[in-house]
Protein backbone atom coordinates (compact mmCIF):
# COMPACT_ATOMS: atom_id res chain seq x y z
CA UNK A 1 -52.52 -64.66 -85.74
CA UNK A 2 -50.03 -62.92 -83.79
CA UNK A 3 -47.00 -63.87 -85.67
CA UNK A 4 -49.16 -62.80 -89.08
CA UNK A 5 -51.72 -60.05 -88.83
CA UNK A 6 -50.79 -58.76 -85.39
CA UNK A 7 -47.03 -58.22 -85.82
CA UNK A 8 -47.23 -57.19 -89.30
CA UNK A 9 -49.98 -54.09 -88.34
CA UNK A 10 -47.55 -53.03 -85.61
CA UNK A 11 -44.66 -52.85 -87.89
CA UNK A 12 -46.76 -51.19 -90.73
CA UNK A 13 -47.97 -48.54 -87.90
CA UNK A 14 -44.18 -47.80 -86.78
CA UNK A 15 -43.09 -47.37 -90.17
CA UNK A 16 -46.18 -45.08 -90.54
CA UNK A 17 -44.77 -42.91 -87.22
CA UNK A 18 -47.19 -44.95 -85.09
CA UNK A 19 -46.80 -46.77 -81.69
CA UNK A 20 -49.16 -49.90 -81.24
CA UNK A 21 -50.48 -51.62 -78.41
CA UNK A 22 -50.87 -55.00 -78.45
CA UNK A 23 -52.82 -56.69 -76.32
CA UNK A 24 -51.84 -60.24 -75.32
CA UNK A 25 -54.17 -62.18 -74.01
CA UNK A 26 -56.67 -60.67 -76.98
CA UNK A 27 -54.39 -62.55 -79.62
CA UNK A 28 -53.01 -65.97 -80.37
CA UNK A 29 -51.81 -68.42 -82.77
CA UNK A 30 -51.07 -71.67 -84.15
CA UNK A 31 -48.29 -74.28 -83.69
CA UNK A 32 -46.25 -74.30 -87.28
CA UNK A 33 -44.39 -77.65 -88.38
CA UNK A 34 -40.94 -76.72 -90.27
CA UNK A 35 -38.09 -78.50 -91.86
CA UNK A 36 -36.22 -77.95 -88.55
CA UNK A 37 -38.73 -79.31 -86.46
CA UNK A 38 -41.94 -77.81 -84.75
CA UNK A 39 -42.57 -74.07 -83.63
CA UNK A 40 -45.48 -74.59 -81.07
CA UNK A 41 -47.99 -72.13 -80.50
CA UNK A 42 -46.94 -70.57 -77.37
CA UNK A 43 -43.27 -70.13 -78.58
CA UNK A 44 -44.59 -68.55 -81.49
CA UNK A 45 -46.82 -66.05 -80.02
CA UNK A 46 -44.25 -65.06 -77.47
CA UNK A 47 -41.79 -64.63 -80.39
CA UNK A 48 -44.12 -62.62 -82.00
CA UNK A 49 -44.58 -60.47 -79.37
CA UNK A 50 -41.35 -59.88 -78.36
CA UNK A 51 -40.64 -58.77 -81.90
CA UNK A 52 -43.21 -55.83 -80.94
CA UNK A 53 -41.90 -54.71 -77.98
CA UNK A 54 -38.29 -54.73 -79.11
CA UNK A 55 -38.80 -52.06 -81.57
CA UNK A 56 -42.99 -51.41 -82.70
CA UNK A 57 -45.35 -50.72 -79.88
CA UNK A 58 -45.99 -51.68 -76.74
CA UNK A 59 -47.16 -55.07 -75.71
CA UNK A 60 -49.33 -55.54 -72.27
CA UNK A 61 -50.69 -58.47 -70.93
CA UNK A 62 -54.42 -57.74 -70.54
CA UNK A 63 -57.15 -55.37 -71.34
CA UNK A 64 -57.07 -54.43 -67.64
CA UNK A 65 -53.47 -53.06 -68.18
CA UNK A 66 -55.12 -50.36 -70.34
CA UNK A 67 -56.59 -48.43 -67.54
């Protein structure tokens, strides 16, 4: 889940003098109900990935972005 596994590992890598790439399209999530309401899916995985690209690794939209 991106806003788990996937933004977790990049953090853990840039505190480890790594820079990730994550892929976007290769990950995804689920919608998550909360005492203010619910977070769906989309906004969370967007979220999550913004978190990465603000400060852990790169984040590109496809594989084909790779080269």
């Amino acid at each position: 889940m991106t806003h788990m596994c996937v933004a977790f590992t990049t953090q853990g890598a840039f505190l480890r003098g790594n820079h990730a790439t994550v892929v976007a399209d290769a990950c995804a999530t689920r919608r998550l109900q909360t005492p203010a309401g619910e977070v769906s899916a989309e906004q969370l995985h967007r979220g999550a990935l913004a978190t990465v690209h603000d400060l852990y690794g790169v984040v590109v939209a496809s594989g084909a972005a790779l080269g």
